[in-house]
C-alpha atoms as a PDB file:
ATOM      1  CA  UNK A   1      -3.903   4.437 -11.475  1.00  0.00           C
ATOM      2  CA  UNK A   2      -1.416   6.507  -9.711  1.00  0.00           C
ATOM      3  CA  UNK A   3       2.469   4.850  -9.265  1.00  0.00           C
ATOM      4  CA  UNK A   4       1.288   4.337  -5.346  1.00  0.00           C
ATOM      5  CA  UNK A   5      -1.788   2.257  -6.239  1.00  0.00           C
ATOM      6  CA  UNK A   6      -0.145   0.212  -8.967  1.00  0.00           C
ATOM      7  CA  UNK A   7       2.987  -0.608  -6.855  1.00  0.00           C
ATOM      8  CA  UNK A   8       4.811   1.543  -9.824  1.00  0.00           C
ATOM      9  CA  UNK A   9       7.807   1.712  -7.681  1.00  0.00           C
ATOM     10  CA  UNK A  10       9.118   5.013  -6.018  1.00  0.00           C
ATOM     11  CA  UNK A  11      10.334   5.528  -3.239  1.00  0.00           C
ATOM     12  CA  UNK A  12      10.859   1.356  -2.119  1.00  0.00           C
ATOM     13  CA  UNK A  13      14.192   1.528  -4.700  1.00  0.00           C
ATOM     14  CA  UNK A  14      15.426   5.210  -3.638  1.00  0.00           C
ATOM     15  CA  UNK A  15      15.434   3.623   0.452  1.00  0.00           C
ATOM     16  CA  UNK A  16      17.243   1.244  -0.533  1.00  0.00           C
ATOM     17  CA  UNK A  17      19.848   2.734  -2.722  1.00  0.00           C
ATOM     18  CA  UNK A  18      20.240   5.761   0.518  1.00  0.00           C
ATOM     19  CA  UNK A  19      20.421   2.978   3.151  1.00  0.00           C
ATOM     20  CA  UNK A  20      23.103   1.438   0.653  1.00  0.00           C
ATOM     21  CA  UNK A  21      25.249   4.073   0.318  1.00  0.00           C
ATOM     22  CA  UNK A  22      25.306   4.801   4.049  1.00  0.00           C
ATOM     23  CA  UNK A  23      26.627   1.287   4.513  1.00  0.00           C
ATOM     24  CA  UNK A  24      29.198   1.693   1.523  1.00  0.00           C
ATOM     25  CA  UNK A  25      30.539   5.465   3.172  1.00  0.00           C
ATOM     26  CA  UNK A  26      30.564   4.214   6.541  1.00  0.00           C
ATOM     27  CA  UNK A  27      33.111   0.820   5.569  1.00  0.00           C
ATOM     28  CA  UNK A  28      35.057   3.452   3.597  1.00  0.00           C
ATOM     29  CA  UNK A  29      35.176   6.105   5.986  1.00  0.00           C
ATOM     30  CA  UNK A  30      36.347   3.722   8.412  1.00  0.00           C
ATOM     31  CA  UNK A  31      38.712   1.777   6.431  1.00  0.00           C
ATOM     32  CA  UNK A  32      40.666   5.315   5.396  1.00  0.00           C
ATOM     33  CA  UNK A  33      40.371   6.645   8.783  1.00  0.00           C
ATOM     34  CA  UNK A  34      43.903   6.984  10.440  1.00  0.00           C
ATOM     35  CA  UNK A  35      43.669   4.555  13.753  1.00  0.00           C
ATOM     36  CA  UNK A  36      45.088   1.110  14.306  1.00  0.00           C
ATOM     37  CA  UNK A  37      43.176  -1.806  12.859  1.00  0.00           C
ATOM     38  CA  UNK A  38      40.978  -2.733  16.538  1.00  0.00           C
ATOM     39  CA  UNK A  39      40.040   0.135  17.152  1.00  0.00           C
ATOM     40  CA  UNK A  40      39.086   0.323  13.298  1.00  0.00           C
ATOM     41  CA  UNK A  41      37.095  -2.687  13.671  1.00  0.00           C
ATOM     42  CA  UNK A  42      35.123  -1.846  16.977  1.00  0.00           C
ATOM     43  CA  UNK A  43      33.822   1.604  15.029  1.00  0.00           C
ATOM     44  CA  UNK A  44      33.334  -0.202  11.676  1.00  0.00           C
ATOM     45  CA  UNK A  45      31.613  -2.645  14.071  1.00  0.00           C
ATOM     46  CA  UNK A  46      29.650  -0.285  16.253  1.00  0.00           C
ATOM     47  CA  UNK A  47      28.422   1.339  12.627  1.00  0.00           C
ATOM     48  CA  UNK A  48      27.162  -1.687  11.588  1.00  0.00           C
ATOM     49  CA  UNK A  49      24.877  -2.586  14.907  1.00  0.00           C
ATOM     50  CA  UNK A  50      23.400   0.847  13.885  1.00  0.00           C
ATOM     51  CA  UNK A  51      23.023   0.395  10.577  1.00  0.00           C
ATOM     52  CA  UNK A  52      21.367  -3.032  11.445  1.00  0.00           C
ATOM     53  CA  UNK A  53      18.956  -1.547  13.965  1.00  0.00           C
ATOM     54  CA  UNK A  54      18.111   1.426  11.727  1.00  0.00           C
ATOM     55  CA  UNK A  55      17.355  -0.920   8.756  1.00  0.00           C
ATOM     56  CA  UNK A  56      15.144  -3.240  11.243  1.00  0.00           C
ATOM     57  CA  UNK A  57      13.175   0.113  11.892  1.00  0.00           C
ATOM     58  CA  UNK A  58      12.567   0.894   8.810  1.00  0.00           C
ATOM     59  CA  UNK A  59      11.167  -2.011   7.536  1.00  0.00           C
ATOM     60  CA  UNK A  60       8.889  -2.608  10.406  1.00  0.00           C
ATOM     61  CA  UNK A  61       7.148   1.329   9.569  1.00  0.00           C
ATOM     62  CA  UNK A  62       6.798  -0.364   6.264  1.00  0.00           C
ATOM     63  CA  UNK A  63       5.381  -3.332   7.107  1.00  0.00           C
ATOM     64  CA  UNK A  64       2.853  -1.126   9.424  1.00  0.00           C
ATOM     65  CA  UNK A  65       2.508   0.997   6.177  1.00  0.00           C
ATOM     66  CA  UNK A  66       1.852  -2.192   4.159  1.00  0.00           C
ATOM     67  CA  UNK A  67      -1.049  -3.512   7.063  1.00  0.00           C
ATOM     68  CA  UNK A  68      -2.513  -0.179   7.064  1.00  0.00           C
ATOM     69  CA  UNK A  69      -2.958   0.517   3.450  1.00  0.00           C
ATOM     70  CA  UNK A  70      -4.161  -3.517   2.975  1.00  0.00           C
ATOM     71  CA  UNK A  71      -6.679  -2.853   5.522  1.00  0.00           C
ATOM     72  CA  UNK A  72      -8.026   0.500   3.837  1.00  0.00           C
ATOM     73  CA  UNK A  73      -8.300  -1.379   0.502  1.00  0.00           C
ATOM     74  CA  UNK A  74     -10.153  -4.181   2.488  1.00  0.00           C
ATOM     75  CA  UNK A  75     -12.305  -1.720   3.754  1.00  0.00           C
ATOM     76  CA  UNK A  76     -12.950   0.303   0.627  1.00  0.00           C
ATOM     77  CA  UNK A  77     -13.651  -3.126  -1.656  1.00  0.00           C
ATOM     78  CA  UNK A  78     -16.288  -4.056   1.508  1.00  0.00           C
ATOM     79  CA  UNK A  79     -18.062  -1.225   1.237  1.00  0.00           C
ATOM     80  CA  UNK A  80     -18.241  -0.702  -2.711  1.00  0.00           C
ATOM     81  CA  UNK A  81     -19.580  -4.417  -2.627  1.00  0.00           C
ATOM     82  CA  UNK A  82     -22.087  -3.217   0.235  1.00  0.00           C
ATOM     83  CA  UNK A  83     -22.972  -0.288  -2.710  1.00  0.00           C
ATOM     84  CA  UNK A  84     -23.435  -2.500  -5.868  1.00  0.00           C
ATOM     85  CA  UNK A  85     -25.727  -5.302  -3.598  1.00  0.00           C
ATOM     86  CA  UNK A  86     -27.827  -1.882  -2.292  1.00  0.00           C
ATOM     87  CA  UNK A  87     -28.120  -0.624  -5.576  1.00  0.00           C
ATOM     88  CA  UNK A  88     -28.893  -3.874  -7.348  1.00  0.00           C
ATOM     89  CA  UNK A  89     -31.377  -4.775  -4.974  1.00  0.00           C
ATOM     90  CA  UNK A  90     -33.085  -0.910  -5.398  1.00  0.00           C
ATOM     91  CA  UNK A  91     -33.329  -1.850  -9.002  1.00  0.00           C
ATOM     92  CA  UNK A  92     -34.839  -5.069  -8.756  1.00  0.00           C
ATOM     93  CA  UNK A  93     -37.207  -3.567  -6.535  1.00  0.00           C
ATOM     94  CA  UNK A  94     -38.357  -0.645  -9.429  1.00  0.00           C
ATOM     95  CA  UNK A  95     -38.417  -3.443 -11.608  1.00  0.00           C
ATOM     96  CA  UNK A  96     -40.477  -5.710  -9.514  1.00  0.00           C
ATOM     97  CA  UNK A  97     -42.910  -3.053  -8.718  1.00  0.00           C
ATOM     98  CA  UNK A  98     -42.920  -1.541 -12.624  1.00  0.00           C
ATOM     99  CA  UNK A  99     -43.822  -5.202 -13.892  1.00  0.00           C
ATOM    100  CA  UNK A 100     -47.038  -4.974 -11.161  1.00  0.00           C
ATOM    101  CA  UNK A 101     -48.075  -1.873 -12.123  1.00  0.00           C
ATOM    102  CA  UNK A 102     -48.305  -2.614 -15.522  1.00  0.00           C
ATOM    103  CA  UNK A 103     -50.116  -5.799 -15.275  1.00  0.00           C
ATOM    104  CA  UNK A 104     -46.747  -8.014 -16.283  1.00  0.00           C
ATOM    105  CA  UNK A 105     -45.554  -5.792 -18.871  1.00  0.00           C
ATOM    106  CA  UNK A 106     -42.270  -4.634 -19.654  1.00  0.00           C
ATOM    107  CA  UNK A 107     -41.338  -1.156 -19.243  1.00  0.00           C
ATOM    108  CA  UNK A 108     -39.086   0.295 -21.674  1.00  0.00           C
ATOM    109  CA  UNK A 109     -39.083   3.343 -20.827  1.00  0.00           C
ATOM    110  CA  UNK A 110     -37.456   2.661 -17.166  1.00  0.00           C
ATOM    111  CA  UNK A 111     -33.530   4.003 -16.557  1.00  0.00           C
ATOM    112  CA  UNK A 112     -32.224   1.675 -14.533  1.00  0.00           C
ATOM    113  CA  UNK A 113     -29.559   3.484 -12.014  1.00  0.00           C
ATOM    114  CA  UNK A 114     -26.184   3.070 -12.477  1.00  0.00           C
ATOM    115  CA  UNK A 115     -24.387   0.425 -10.658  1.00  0.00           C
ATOM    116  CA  UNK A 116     -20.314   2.665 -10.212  1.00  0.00           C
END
């Protein structure tokens, strides 16, 4: 199972620790910057509303992310289901027809098709 599929981690930390240190170097940068303390806060403020808005577009791509790949794995689980019914039902079938042929008898000789 690859770190992706196993929800191994990745890239959901290394976001987080960017968007962090953007925050952190923007309140510094700021704060050391040589203008009088409004004008201070209106950038430090102004940075903030950004930051805010850039982290509320980030996590809505990975909520879409999060739908999308939920509805592939819904999708992919439906139609391996649809496989092992099809399959299962093919082998009853061999079997059912086998048992007829043979007057009721058992065949042992029969492979049976693999169900994955």
């Amino acid at each position: 199972m690859s770190e992706r599929e196993g929800g191994g981690g990745g890239g959901g930390g290394s976001i987080g620790a960017f968007l962090l240190g953007i925050a952190v170097g923007a309140v510094l940068g700021v704060l050391f910057a040589p203008e009088e303390g409004g004008a201070s806060r209106r950038k430090l403020s102004g940075k903030l509303q950004g930051l805010r808005e850039l982290a509320s577009e980030k996590a809505g791509a990975v909520g879409d992310l999060v739908a999308a790949a939920h509805g592939a794995g819904q999708s992919a689980r439906r139609t391996a289901r649809e496989e092992v019914r099809r399959r299962l039902e093919a082998a009853r079938r061999r079997r059912r027809g086998a048992g007829h042929m043979t007057g009721g008898a058992e065949v042992a000789d029969e492979e049976d098709e693999t169900l994955a």
